[in-house]
Protein backbone atom coordinates (compact mmCIF):
# COMPACT_ATOMS: atom_id res chain seq x y z
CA UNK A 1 10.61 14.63 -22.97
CA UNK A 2 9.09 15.02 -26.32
CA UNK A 3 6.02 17.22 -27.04
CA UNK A 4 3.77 16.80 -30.23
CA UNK A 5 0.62 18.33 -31.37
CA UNK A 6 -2.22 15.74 -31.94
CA UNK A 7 -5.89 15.89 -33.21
CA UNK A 8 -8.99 13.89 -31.54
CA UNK A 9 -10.89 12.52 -34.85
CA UNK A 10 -14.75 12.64 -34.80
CA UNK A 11 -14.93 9.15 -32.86
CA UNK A 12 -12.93 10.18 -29.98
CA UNK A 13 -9.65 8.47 -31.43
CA UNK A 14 -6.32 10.53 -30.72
CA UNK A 15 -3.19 8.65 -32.69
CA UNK A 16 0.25 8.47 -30.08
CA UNK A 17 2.90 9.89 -32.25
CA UNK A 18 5.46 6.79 -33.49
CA UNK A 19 8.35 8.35 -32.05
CA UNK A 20 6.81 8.21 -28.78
CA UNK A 21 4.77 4.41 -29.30
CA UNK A 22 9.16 3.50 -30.19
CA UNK A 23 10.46 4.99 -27.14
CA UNK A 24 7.90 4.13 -24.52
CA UNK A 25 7.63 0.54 -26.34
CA UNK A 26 3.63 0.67 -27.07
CA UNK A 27 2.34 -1.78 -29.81
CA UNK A 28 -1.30 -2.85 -31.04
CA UNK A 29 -3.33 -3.71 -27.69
CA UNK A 30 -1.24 -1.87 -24.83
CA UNK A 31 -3.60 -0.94 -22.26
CA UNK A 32 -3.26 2.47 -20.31
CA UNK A 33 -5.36 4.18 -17.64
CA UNK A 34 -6.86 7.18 -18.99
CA UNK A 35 -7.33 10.41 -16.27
CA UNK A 36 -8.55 13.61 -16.81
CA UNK A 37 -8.38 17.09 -14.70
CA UNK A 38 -9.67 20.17 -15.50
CA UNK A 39 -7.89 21.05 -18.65
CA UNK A 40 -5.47 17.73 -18.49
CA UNK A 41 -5.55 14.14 -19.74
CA UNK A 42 -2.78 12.21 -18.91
CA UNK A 43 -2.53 8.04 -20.01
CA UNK A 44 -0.54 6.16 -18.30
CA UNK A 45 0.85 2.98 -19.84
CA UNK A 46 -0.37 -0.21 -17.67
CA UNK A 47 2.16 -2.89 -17.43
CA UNK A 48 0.44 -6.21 -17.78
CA UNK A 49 2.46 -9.77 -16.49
CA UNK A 50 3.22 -12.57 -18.64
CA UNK A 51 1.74 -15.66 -17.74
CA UNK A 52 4.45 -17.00 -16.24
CA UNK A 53 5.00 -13.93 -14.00
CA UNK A 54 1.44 -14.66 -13.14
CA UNK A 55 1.67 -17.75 -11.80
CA UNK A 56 5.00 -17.13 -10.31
CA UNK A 57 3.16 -14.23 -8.06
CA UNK A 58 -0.27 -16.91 -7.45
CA UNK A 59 2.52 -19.29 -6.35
CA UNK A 60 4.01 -16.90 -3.96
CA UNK A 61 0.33 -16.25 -2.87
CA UNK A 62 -0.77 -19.52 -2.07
CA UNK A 63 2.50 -20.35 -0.05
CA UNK A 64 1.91 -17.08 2.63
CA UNK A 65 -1.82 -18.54 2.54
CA UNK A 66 -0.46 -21.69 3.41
CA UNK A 67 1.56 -20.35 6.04
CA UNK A 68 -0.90 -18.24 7.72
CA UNK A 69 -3.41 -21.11 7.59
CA UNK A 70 -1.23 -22.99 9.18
CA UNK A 71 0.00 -20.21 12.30
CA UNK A 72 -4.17 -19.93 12.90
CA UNK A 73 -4.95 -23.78 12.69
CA UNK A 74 -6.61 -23.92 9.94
CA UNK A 75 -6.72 -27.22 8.14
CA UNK A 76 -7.55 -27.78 4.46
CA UNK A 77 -11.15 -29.78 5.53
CA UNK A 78 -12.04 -26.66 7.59
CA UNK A 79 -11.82 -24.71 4.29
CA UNK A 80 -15.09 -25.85 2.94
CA UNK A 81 -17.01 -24.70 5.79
CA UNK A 82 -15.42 -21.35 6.04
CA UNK A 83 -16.21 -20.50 2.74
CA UNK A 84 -19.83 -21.43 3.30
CA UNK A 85 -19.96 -19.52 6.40
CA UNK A 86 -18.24 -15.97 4.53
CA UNK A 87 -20.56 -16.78 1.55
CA UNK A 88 -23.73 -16.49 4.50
CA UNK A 89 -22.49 -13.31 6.41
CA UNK A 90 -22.28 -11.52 3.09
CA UNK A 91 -25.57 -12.58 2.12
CA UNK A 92 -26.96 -11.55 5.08
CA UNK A 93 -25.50 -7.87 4.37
């Protein structure tokens, strides 16, 4: 575990050491979840997919949809006027 002092500049910016941007792999534009408690703020470094891991995970997705469409007897015409009838009931709320 490495420890380093660091300084918040008047805008709020802090500056991750190098050492630790090389080791953890952080570049320009990695996204992290920022959490604070009490006296401790801890980022955490947010993992985001490539597109093709994207799609690969919508793919898998759509096929349990499919599925479970298909064990309640669901057809793709009924899908229109499901849709319609969620889009009411949440209106309605």
């Amino acid at each position: 575990m490495t420890v380093e002092t660091i300084r918040m500049s008047s805008r709020g910016q802090v500056v991750i050491p190098q050492d630790i941007r090389d080791e953890f792999h952080m570049k320009e534009g990695t996204v992290f979840a920022v959490v604070g408690s009490e006296d401790t703020v801890i980022l955490k470094k947010i993992s985001t997919p490539s597109k093709e891991e994207l799609i690969k995970e919508l793919g898998k997705i759509a096929i349990k949809g499919t599925k479970r469409a298909k064990t309640l007897g669901i057809k793709e015409s009924d899908v229109p006027n499901i849709v319609h009838r969620i889009r009411r009931e949440k209106r309605k709320r």
